[in-house]
C-alpha atoms as a PDB file:
ATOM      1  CA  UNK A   1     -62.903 102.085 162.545  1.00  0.00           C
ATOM      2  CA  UNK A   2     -65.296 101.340 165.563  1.00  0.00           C
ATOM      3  CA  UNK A   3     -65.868  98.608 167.874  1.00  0.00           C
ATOM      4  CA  UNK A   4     -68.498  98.883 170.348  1.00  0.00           C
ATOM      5  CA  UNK A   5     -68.892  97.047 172.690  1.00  0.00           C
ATOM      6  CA  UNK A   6     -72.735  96.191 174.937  1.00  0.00           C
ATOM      7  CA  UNK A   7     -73.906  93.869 177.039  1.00  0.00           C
ATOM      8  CA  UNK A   8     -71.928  94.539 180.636  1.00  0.00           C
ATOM      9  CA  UNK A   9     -73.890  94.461 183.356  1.00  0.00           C
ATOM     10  CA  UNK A  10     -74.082  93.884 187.350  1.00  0.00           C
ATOM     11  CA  UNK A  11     -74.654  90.174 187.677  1.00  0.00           C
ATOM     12  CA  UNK A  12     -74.806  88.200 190.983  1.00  0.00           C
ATOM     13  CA  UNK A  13     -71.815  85.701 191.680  1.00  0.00           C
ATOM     14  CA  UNK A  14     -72.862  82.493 189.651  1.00  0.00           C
ATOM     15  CA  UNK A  15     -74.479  84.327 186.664  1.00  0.00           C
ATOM     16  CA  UNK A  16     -73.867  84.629 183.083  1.00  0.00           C
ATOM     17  CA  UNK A  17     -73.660  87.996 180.850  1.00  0.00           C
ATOM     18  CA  UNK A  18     -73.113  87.585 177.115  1.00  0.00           C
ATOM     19  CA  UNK A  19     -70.768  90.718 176.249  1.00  0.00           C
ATOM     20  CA  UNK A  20     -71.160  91.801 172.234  1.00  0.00           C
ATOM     21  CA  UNK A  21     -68.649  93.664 170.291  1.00  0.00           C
ATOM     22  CA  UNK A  22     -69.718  94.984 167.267  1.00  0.00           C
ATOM     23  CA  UNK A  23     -67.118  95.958 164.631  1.00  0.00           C
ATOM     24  CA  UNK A  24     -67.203  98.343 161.308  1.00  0.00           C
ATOM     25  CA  UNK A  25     -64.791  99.346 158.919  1.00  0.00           C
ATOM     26  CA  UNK A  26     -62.057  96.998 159.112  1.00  0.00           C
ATOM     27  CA  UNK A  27     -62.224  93.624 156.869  1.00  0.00           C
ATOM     28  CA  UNK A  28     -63.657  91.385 160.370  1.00  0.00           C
ATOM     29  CA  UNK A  29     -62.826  88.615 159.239  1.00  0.00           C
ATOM     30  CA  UNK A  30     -59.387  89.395 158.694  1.00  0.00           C
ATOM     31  CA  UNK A  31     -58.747  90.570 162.143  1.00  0.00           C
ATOM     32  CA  UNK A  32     -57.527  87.952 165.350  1.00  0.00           C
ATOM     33  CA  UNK A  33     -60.666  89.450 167.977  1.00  0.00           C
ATOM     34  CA  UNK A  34     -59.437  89.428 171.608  1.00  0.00           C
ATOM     35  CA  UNK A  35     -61.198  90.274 175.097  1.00  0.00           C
ATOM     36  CA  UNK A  36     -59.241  92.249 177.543  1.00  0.00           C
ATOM     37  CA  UNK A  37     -60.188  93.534 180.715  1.00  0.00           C
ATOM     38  CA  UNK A  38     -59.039  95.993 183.426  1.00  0.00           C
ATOM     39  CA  UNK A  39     -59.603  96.166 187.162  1.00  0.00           C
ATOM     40  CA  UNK A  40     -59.114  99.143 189.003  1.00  0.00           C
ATOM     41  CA  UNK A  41     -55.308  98.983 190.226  1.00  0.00           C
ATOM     42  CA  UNK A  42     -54.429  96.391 187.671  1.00  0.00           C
ATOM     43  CA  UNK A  43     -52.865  96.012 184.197  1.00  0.00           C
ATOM     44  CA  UNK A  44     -55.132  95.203 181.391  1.00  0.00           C
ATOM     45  CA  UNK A  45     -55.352  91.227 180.659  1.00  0.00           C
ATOM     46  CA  UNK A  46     -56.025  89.137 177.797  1.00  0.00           C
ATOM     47  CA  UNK A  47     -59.383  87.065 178.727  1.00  0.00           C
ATOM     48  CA  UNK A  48     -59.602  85.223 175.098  1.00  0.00           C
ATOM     49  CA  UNK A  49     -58.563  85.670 171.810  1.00  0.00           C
ATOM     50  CA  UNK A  50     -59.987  84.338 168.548  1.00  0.00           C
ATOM     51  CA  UNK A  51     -57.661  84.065 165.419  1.00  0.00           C
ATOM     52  CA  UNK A  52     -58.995  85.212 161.995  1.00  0.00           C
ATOM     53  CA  UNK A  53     -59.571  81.050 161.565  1.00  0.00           C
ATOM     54  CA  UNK A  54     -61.193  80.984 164.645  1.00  0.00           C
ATOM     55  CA  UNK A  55     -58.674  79.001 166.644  1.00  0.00           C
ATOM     56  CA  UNK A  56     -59.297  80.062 170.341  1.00  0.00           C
ATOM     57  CA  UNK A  57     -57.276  80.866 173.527  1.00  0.00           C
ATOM     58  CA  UNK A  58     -58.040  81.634 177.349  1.00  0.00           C
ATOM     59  CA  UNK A  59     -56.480  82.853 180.147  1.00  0.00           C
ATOM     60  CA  UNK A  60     -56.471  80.148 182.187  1.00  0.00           C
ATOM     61  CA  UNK A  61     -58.559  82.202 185.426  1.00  0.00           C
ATOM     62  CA  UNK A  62     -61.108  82.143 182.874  1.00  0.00           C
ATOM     63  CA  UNK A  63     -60.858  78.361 180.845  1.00  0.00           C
ATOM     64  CA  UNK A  64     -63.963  76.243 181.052  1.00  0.00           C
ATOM     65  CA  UNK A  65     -66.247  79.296 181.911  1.00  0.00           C
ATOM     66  CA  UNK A  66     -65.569  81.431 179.293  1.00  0.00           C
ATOM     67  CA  UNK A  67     -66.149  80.944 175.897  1.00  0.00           C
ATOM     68  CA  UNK A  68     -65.319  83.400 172.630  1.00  0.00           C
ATOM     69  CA  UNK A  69     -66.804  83.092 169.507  1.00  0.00           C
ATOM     70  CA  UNK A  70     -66.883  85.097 166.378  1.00  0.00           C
ATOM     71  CA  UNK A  71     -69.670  85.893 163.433  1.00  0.00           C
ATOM     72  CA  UNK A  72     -68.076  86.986 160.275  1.00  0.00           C
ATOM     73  CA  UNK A  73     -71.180  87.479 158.798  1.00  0.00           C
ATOM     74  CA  UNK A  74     -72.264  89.955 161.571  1.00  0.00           C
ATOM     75  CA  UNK A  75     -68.875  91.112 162.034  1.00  0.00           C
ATOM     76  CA  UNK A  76     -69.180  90.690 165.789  1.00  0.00           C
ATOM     77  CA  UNK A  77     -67.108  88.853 168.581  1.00  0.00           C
ATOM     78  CA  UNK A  78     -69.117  87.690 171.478  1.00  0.00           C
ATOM     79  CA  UNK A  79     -67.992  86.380 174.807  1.00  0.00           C
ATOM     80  CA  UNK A  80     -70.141  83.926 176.638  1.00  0.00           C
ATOM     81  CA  UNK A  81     -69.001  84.262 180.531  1.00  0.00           C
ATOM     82  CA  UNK A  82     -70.678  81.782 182.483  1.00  0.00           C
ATOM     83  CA  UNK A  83     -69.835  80.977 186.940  1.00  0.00           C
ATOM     84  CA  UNK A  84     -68.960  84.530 187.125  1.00  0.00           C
ATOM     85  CA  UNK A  85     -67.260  85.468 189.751  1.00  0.00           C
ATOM     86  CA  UNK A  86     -66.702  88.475 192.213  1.00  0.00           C
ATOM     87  CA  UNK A  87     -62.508  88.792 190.549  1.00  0.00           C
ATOM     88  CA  UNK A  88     -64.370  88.996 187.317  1.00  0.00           C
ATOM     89  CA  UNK A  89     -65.805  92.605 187.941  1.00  0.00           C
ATOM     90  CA  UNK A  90     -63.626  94.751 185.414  1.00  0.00           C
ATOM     91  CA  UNK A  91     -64.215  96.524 182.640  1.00  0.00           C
ATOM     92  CA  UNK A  92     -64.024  94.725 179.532  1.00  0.00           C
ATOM     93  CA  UNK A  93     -62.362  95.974 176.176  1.00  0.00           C
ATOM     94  CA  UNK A  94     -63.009  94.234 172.123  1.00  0.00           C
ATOM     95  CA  UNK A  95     -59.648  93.936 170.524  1.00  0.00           C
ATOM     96  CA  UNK A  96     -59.472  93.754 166.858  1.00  0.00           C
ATOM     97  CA  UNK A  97     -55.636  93.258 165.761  1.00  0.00           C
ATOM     98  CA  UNK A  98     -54.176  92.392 161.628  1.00  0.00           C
ATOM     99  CA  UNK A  99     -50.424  91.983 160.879  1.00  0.00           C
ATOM    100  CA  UNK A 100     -49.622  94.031 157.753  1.00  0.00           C
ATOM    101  CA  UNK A 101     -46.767  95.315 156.020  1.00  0.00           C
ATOM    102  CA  UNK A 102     -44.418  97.044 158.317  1.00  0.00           C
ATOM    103  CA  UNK A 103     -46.096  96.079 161.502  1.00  0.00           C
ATOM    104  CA  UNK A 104     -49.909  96.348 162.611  1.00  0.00           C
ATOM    105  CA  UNK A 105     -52.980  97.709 162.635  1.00  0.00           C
ATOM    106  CA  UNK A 106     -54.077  97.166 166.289  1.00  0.00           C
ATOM    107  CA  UNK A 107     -58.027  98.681 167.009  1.00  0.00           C
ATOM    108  CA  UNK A 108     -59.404  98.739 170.821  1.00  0.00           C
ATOM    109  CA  UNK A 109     -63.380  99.285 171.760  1.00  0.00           C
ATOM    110  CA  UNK A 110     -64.414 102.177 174.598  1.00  0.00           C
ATOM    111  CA  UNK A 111     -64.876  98.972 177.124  1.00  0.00           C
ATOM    112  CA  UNK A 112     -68.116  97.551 179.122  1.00  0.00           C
ATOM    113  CA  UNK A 113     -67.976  97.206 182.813  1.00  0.00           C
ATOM    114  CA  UNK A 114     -68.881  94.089 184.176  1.00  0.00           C
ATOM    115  CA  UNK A 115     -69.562  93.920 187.892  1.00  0.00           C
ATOM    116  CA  UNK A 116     -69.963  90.731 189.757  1.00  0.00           C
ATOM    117  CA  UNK A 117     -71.298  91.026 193.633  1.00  0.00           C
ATOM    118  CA  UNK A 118     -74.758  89.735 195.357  1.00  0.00           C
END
């Protein structure tokens, strides 16, 4: 199993980055796709999450400038981050997560930072 992530970047406050996170073997579009980031000092924390029937959720730092969406055919996640901001700068981890029998399979990607500063 792999998820990769692309698209971080250093982005000026205001800007947008699309982040990518490309997923193979696991069944995509059996799998609820989250974003998660980390800032240094701090715990990791859900950004969005998109179910396996693409119902969506946002941390609410993030509603109305974020947005997650999902191609099944592609088996990628994407999320659209738009008004960036300087509290934004973290690095940013694909979550790929599927209930099954006895508990879960739970896959993370190797992260992209995203820094926000002028």
């Amino acid at each position: 199993v792999q998820l990769v992530e692309s698209g971080g970047d250093l982005v000026q406050p205001g800007g947008s980055l699309r982040l990518s996170c490309a997923a193979s073997g696991i069944i995509f579009s059996a799998y609820h796709m989250g974003w998660y980031r980390q800032a240094p000092g701090n715990e990791r924390e859900l950004v969005a999450a998109i179910s396996s029937g693409s119902f969506t959720n946002y941390a609410d730092s993030v509603e109305g400038r974020f947005t997650i969406s999902r191609d099944n055919a592609k088996n990628t996640v994407y999320l659209q981050m738009n008004g960036l901001k300087p509290e934004d700068t973290a690095v940013y981890y694909c979550n790929a997560v599927r209930a099954v029998a006895g508990g879960s399979n739970n896959y993370w990607g190797q992260g992209t930072q995203v820094t926000v500063s002028s």
